[in-house]
Every structure is written in C-alpha cells, then in structure tokens.
PDB file of N, CA and C in Angstrom:
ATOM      1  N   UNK A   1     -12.592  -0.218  -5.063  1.00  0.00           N
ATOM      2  CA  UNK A   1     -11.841   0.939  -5.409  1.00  0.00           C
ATOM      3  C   UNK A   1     -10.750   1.300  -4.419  1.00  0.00           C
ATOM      4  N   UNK A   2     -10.208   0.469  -3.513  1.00  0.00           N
ATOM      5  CA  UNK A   2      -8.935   0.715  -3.103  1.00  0.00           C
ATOM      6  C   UNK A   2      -7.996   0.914  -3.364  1.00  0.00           C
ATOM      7  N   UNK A   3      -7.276   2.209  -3.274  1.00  0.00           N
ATOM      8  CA  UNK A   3      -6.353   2.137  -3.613  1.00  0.00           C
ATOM      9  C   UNK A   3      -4.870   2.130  -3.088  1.00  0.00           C
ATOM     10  N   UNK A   4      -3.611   1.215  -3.192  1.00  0.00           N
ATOM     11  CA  UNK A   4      -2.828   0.803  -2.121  1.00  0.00           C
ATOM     12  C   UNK A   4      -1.393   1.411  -3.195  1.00  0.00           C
ATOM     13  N   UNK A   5      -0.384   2.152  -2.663  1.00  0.00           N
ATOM     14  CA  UNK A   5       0.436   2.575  -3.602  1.00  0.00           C
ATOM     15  C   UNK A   5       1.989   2.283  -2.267  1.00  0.00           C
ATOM     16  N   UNK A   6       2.632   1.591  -3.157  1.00  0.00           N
ATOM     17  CA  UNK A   6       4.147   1.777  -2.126  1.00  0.00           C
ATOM     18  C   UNK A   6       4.934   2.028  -3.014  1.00  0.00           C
ATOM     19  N   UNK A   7       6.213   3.190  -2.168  1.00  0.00           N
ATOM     20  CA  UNK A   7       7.221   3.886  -3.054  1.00  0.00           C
ATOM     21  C   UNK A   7       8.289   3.374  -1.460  1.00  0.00           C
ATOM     22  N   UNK A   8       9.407   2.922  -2.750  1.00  0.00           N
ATOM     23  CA  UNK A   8      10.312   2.243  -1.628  1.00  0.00           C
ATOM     24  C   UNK A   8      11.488   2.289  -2.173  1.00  0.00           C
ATOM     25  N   UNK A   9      12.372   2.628  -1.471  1.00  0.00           N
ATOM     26  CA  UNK A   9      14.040   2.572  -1.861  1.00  0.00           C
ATOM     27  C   UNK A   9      14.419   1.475  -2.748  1.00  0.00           C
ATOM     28  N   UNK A  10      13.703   0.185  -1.317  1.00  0.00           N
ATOM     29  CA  UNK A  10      14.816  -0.916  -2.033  1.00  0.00           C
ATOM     30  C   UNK A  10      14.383  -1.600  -3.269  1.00  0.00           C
ATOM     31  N   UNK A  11      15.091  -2.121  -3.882  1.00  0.00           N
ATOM     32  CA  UNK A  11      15.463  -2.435  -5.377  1.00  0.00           C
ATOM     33  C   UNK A  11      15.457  -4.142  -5.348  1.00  0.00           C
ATOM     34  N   UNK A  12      14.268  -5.157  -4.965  1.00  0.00           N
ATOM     35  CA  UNK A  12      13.996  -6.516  -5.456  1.00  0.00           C
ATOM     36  C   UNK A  12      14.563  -7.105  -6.292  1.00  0.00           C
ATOM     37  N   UNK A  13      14.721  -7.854  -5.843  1.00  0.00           N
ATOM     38  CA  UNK A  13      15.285  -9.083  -7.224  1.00  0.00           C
ATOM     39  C   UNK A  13      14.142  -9.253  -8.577  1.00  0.00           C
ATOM     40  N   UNK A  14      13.965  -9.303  -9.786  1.00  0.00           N
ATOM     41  CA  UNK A  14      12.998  -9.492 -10.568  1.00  0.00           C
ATOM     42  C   UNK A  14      11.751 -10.343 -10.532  1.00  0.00           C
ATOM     43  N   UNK A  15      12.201 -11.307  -9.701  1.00  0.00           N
ATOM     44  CA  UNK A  15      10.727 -12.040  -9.007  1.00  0.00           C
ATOM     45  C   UNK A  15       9.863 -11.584  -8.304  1.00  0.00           C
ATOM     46  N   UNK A  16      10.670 -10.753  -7.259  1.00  0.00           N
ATOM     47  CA  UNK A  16       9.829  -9.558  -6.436  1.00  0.00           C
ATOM     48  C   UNK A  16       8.911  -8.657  -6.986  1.00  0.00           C
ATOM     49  N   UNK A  17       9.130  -8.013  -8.224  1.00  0.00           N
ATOM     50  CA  UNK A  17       8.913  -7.112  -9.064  1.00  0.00           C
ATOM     51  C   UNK A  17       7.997  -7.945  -9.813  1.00  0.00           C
ATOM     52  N   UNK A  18       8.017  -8.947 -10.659  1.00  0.00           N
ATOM     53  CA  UNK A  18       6.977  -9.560 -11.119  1.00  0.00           C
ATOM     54  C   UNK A  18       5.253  -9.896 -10.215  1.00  0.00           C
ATOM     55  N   UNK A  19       6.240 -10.620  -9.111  1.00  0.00           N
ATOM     56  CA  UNK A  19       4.834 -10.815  -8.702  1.00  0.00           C
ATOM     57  C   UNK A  19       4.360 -10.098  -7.628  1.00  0.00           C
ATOM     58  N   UNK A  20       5.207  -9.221  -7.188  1.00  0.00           N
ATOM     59  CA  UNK A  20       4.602  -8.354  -5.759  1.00  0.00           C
ATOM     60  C   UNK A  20       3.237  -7.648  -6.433  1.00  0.00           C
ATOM     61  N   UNK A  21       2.723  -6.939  -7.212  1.00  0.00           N
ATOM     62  CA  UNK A  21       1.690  -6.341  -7.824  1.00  0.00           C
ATOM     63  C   UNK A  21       0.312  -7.196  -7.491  1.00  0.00           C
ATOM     64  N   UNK A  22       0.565  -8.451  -8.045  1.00  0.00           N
ATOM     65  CA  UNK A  22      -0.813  -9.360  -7.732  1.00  0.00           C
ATOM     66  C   UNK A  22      -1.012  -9.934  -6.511  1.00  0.00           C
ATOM     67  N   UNK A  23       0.692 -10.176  -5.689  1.00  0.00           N
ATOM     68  CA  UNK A  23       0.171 -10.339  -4.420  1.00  0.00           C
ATOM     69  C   UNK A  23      -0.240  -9.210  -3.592  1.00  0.00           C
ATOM     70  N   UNK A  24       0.433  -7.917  -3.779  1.00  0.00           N
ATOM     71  CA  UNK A  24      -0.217  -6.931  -2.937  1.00  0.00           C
ATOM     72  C   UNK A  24      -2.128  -6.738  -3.336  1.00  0.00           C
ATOM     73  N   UNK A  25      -2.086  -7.115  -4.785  1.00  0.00           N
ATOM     74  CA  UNK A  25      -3.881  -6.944  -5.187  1.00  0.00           C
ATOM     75  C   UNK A  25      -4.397  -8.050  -4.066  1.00  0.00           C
ATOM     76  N   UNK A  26      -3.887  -9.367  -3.503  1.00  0.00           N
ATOM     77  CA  UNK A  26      -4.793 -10.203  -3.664  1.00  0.00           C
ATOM     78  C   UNK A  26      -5.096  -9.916  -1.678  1.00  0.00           C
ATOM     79  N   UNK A  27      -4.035  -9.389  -1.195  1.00  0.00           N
ATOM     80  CA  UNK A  27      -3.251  -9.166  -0.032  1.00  0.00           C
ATOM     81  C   UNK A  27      -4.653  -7.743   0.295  1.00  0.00           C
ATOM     82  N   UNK A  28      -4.691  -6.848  -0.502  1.00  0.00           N
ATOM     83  CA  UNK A  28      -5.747  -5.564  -0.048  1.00  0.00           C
ATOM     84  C   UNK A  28      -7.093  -6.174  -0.560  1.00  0.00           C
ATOM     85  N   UNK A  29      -7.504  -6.610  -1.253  1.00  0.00           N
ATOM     86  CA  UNK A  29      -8.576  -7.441  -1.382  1.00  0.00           C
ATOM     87  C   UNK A  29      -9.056  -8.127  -0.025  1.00  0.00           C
ATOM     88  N   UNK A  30      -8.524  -8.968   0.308  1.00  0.00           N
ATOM     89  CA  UNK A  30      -8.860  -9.745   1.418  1.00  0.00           C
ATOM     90  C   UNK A  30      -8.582  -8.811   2.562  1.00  0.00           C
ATOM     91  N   UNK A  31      -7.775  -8.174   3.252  1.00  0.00           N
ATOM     92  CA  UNK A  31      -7.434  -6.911   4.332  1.00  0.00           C
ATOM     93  C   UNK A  31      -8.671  -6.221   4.617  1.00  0.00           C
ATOM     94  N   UNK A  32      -9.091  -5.685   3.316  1.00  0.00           N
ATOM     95  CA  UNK A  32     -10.215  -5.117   3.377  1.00  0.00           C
ATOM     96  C   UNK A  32     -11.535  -5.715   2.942  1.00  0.00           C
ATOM     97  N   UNK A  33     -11.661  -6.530   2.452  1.00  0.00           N
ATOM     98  CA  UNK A  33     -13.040  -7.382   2.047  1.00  0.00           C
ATOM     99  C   UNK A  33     -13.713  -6.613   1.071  1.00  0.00           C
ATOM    100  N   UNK A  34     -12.866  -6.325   0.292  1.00  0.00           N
ATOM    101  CA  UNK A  34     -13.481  -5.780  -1.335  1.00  0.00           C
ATOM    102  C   UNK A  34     -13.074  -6.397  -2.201  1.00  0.00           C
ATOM    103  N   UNK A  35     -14.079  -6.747  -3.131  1.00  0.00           N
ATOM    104  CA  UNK A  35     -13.456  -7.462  -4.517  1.00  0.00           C
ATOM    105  C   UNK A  35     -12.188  -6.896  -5.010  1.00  0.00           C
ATOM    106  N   UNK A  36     -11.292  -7.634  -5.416  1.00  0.00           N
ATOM    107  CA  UNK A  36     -10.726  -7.866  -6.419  1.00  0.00           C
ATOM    108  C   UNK A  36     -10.708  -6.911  -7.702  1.00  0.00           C
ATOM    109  N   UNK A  37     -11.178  -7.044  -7.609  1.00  0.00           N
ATOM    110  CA  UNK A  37     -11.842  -6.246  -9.417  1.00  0.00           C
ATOM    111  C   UNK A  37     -11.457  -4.367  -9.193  1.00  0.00           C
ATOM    112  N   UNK A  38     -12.131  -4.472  -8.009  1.00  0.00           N
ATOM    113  CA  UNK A  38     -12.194  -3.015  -7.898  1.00  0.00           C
ATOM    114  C   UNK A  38     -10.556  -2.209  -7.640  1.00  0.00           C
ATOM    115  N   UNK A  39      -9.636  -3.380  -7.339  1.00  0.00           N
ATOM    116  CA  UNK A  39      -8.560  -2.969  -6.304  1.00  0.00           C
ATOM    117  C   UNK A  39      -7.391  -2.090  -7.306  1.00  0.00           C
ATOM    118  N   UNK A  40      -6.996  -1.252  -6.887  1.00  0.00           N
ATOM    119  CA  UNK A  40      -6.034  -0.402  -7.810  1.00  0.00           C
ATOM    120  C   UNK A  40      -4.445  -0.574  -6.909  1.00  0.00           C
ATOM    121  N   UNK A  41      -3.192  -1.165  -8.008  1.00  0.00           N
ATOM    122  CA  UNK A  41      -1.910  -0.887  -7.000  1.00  0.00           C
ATOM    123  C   UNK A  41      -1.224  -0.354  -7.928  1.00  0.00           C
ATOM    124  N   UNK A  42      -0.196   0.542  -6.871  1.00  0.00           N
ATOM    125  CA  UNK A  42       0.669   1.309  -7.564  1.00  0.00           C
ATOM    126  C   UNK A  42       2.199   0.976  -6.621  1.00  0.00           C
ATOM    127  N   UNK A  43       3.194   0.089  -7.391  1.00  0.00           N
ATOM    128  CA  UNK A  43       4.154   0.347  -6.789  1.00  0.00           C
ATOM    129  C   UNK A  43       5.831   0.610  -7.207  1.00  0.00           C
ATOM    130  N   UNK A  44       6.460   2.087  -6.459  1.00  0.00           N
ATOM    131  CA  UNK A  44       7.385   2.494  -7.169  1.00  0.00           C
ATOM    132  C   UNK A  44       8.622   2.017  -6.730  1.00  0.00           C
ATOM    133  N   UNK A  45       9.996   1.655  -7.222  1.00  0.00           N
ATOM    134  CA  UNK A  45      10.925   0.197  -6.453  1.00  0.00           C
ATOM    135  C   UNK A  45      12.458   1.668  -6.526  1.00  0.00           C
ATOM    136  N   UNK A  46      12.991   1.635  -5.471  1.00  0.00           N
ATOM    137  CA  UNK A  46      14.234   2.138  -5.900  1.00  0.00           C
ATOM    138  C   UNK A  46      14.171   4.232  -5.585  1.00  0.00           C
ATOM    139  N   UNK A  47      13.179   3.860  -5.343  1.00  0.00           N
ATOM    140  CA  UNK A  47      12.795   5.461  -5.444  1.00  0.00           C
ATOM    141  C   UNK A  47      13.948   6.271  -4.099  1.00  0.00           C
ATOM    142  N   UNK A  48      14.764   7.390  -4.128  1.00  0.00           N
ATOM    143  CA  UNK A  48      15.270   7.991  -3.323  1.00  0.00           C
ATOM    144  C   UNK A  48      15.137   8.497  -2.012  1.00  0.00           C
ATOM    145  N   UNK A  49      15.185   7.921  -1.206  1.00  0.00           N
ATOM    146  CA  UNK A  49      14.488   8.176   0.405  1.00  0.00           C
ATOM    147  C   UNK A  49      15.813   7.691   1.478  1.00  0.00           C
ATOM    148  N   UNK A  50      14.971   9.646   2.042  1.00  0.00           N
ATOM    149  CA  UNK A  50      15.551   9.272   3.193  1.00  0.00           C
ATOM    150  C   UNK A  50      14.723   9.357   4.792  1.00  0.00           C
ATOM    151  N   UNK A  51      15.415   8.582   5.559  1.00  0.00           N
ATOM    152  CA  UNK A  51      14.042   8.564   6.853  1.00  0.00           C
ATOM    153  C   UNK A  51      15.035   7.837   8.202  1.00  0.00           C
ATOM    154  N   UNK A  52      14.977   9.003   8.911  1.00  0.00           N
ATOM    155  CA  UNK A  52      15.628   8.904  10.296  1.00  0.00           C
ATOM    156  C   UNK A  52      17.587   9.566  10.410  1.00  0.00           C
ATOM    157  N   UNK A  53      17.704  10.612   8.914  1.00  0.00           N
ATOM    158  CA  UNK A  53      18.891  10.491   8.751  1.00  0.00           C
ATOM    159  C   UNK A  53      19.262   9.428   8.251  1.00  0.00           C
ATOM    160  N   UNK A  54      18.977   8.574   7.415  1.00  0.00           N
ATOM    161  CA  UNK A  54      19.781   7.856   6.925  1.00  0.00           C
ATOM    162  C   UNK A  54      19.101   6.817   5.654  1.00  0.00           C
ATOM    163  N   UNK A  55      19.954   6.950   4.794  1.00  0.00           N
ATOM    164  CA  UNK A  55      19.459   6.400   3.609  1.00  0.00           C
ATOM    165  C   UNK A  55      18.683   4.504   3.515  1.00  0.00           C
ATOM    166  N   UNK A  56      18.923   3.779   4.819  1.00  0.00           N
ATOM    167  CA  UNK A  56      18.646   2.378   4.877  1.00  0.00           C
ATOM    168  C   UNK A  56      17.210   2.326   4.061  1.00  0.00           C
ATOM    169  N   UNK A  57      16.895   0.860   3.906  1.00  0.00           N
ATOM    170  CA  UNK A  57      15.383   0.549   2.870  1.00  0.00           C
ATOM    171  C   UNK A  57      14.532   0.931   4.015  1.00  0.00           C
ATOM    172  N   UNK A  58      13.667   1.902   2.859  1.00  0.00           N
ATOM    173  CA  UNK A  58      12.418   2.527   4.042  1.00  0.00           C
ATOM    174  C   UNK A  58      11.346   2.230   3.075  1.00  0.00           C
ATOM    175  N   UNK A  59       9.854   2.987   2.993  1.00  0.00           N
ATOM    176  CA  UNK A  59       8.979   2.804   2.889  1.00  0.00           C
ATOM    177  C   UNK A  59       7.815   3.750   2.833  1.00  0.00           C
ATOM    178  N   UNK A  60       6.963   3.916   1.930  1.00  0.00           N
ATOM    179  CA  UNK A  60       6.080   5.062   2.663  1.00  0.00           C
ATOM    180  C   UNK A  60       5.036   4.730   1.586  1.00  0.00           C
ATOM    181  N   UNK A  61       3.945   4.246   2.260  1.00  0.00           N
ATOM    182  CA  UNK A  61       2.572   3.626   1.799  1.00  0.00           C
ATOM    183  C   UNK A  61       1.757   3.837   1.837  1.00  0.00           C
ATOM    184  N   UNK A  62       1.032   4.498   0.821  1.00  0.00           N
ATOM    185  CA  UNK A  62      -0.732   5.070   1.053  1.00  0.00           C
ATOM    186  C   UNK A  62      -2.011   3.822   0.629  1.00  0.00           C
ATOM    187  N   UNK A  63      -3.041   3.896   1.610  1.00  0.00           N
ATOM    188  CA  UNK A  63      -4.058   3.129   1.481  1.00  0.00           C
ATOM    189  C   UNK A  63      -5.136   4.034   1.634  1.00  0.00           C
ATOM    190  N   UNK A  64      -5.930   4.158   0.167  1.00  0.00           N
ATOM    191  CA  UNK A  64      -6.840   4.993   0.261  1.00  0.00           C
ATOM    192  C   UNK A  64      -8.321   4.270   0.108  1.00  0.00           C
ATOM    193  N   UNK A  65      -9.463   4.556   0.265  1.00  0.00           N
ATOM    194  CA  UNK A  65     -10.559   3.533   0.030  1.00  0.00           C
ATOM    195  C   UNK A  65     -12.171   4.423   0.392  1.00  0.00           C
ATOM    196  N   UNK A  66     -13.008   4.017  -0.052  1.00  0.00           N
ATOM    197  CA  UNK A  66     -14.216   4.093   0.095  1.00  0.00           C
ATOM    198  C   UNK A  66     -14.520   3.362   1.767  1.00  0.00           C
ATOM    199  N   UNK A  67     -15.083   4.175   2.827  1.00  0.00           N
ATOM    200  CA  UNK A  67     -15.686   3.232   3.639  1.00  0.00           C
ATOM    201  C   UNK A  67     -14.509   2.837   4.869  1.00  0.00           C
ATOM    202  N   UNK A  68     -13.214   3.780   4.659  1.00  0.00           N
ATOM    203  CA  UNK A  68     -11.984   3.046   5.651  1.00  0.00           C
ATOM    204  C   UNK A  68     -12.024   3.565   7.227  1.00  0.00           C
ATOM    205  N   UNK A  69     -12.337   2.861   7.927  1.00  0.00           N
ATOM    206  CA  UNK A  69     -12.638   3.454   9.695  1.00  0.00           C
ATOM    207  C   UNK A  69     -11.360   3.174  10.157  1.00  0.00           C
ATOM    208  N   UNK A  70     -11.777   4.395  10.880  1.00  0.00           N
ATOM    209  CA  UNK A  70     -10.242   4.904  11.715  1.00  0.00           C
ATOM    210  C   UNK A  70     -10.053   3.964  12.663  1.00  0.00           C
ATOM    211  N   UNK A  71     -10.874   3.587  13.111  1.00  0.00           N
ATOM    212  CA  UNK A  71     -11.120   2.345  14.211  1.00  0.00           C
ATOM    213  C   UNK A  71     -10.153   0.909  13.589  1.00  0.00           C
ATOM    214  N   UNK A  72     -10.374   1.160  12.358  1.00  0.00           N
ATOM    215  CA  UNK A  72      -9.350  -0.397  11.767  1.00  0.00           C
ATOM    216  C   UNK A  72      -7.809   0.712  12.115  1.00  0.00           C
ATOM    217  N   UNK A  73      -7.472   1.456  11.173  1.00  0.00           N
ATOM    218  CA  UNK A  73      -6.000   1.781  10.607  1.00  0.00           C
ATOM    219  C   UNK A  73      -4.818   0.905  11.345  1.00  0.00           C
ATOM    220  N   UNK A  74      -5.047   0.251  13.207  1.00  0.00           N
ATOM    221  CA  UNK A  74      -3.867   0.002  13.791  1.00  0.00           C
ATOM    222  C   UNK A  74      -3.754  -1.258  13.180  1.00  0.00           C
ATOM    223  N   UNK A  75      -4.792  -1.938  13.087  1.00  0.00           N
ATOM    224  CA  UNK A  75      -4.747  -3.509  12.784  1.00  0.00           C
ATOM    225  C   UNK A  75      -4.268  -3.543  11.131  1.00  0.00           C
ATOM    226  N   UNK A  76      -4.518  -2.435  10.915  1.00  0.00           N
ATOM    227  CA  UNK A  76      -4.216  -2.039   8.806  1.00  0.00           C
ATOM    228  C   UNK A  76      -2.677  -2.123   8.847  1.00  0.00           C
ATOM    229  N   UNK A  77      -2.647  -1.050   9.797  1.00  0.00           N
ATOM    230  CA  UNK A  77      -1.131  -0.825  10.088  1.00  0.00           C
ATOM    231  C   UNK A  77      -0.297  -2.188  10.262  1.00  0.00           C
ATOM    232  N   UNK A  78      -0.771  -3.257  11.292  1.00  0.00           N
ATOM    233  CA  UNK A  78       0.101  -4.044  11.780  1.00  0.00           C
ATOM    234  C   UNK A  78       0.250  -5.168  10.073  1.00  0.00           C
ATOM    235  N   UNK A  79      -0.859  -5.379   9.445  1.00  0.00           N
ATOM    236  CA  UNK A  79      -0.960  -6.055   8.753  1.00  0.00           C
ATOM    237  C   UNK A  79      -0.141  -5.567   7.197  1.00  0.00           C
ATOM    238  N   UNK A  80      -0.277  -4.872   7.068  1.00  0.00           N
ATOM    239  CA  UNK A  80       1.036  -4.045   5.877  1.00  0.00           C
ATOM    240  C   UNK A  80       2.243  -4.156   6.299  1.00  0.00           C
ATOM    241  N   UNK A  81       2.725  -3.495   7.294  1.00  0.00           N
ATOM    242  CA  UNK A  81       3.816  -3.413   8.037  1.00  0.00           C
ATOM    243  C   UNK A  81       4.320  -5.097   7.370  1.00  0.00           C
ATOM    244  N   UNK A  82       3.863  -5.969   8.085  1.00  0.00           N
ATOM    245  CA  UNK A  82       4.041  -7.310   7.872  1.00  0.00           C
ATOM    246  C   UNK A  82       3.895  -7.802   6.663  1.00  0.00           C
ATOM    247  N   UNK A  83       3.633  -7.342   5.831  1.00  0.00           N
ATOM    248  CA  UNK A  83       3.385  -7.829   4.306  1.00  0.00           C
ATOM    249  C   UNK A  83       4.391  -7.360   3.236  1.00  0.00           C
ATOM    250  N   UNK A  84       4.979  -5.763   4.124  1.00  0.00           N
ATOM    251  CA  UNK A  84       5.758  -5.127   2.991  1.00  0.00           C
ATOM    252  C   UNK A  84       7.185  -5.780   3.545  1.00  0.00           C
ATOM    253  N   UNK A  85       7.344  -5.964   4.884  1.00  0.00           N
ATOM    254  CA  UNK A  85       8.911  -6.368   5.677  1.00  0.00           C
ATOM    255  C   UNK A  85       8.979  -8.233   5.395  1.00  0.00           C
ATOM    256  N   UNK A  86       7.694  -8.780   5.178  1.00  0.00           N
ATOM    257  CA  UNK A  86       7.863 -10.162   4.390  1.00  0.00           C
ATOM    258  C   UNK A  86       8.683 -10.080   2.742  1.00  0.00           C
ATOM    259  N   UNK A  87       8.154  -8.918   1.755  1.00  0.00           N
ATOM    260  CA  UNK A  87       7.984  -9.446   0.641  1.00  0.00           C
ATOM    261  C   UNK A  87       9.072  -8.450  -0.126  1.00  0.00           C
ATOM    262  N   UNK A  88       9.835  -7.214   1.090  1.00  0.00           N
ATOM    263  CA  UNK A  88      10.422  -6.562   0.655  1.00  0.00           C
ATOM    264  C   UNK A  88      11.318  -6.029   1.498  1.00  0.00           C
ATOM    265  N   UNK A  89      11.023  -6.561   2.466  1.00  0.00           N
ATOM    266  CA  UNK A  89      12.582  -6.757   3.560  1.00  0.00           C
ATOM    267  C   UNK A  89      12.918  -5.280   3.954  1.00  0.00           C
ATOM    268  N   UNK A  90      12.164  -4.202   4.155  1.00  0.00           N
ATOM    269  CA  UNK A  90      11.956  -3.194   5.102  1.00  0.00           C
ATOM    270  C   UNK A  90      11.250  -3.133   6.364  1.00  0.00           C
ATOM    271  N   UNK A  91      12.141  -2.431   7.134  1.00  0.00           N
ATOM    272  CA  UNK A  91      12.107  -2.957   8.694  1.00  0.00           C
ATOM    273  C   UNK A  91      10.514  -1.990   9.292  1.00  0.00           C
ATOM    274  N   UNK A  92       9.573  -2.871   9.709  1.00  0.00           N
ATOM    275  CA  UNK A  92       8.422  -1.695  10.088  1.00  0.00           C
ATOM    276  C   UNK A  92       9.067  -0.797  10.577  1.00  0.00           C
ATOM    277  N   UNK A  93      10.028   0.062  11.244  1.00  0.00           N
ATOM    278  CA  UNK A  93      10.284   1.230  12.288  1.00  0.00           C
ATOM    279  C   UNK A  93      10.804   1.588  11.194  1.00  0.00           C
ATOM    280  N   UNK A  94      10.705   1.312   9.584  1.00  0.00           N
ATOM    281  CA  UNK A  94      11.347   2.043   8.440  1.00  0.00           C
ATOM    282  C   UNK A  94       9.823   2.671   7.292  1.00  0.00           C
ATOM    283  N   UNK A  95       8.838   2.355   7.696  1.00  0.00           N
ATOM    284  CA  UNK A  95       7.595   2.405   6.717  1.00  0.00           C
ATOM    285  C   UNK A  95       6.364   3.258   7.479  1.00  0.00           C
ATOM    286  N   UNK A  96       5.957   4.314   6.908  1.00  0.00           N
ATOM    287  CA  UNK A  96       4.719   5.397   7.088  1.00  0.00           C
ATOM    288  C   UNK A  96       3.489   4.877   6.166  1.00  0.00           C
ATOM    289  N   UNK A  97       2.862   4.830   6.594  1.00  0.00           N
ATOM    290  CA  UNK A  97       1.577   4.317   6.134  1.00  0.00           C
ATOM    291  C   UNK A  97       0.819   6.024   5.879  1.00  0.00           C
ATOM    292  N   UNK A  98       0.013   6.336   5.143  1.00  0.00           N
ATOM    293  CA  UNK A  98      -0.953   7.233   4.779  1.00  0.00           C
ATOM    294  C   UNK A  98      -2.222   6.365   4.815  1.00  0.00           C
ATOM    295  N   UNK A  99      -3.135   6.367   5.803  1.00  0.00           N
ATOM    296  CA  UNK A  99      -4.424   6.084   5.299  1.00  0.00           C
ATOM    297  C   UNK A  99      -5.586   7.352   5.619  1.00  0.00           C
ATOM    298  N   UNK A 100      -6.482   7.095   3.921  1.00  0.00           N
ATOM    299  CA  UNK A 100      -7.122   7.750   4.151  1.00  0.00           C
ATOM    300  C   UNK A 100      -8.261   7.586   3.286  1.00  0.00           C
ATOM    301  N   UNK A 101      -9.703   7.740   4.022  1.00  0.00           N
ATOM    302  CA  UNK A 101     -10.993   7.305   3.776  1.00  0.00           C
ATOM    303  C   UNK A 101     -11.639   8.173   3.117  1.00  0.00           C
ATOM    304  N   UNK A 102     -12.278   7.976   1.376  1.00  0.00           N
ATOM    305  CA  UNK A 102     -12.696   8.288   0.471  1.00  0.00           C
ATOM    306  C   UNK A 102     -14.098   8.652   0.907  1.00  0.00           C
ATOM    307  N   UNK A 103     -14.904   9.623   0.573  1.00  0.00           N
ATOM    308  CA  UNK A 103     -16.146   9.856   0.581  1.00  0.00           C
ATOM    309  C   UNK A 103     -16.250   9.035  -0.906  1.00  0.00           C
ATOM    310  N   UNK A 104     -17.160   8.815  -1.561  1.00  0.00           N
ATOM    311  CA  UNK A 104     -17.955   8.034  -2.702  1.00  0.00           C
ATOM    312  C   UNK A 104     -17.799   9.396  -3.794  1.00  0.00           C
ATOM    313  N   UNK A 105     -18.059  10.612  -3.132  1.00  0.00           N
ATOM    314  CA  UNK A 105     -18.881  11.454  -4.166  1.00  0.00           C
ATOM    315  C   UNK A 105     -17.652  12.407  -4.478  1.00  0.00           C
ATOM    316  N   UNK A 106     -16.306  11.562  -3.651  1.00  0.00           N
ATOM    317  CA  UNK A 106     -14.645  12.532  -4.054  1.00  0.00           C
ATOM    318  C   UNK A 106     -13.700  11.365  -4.642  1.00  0.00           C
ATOM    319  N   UNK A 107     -14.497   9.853  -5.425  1.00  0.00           N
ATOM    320  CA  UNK A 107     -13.428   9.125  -6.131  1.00  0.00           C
ATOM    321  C   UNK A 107     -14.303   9.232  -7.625  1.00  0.00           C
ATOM    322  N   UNK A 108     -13.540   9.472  -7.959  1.00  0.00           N
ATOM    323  CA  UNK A 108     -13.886   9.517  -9.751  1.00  0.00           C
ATOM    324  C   UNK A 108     -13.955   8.383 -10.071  1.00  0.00           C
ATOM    325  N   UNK A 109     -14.837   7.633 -11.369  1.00  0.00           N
ATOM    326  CA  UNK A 109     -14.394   6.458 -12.100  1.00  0.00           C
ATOM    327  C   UNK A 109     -15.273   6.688 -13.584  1.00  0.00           C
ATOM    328  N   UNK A 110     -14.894   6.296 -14.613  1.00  0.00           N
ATOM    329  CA  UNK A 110     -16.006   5.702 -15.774  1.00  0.00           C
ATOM    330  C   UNK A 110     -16.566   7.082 -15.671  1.00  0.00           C
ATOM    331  N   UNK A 111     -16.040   8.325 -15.893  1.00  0.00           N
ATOM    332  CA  UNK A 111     -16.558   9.660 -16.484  1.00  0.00           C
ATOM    333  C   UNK A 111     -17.650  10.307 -15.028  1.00  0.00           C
ATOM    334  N   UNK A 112     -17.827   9.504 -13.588  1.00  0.00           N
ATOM    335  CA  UNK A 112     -18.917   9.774 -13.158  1.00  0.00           C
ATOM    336  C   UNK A 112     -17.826   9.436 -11.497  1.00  0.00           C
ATOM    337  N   UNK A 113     -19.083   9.632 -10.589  1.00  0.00           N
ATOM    338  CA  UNK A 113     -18.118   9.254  -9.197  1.00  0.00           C
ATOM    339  C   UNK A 113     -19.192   8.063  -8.828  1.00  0.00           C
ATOM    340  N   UNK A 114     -19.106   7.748  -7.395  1.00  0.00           N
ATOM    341  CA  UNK A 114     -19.253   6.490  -6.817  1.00  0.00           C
ATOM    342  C   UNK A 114     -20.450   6.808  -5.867  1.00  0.00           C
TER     343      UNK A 114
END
C-alpha cells in the first residue's frame, strides 16, 4: 500500500509518460520491499511550480506507506532524488520529498482499513 505521487513542471517526451508509471511502480516496490500489487502511483507532468524564485523543472514528491522509519527517509531521499533527475531530468536541489508513515488503522482499502 505505498503510496508514491510526483507533481512536476516538466513536460516528457511521450515515452517518458508512457512508461515512467510502471517504472516508478517497479522502482517503490523494490526501495521499499513491498509487493508490487499493493503499490499505488500517482503522477502529475507539467503542473505550475515555482521553487527558489524561479520557474526552472522542479519537483515535489510524496511517499506515503504503512511501516516507513524515519531512520530510512535520507537513504529514501537519496534514492528518489536519483530516480526522478534520471528519468525526468530535475535537478535534486529542485525536488521536496514528503514522507510520511501510515498507521494501518488510518489507510482505508476494500470498504475496511489495514
């Protein structure tokens, strides 16, 4: 039940856009060592941002999850950072990460919680 959402200025070429979705699924899957199955992405391309004064491609990424220790977030951090400036060419000193760790009995699913 992870859930990984990026809202980002810049605007990909259509290949980007096709397959960034399953690589970011396959990318938080493995990061975090949760199936697959469970993994939820949300990502918005083009969206209006600004960050540092100035309109350049920025970034701002929430990773939410069942079970997420604060003790990981830097290594979370370094490893996104690097995944979103590979696959979408925003500079880490341009991307905010949100993480934040789900109690079980505050994620909804299937009419019931976790």
């Amino acid at each position: 039940m992870p859930y990984f959402k990026i809202e980002t200025s810049q605007e990909p070429d259509f290949t980007v856009i096709r397959e960034l979705p399953k690589k970011a699924s396959v990318f938080i899957s493995d990061l975090l060592g949760k199936p697959e199955n469970w993994v939820m992405i949300s990502i918005n391309y083009g969206t209006e941002m600004m960050f540092g004064g100035n309109s350049k491609p920025a970034a701002h990424v929430e990773l939410k999850s069942i079970g997420l220790s604060k003790e990981n977030c830097a290594d979370l951090s370094e490893a996104i950072c690097n995944f979103i400036e590979e696959e979408l060419r925003v500079p880490a000193t341009r991307i905010y990460i949100d993480f934040r760790n789900i109690e079980k009995k505050q994620f909804g699913w299937n009419r019931t919680t976790f």
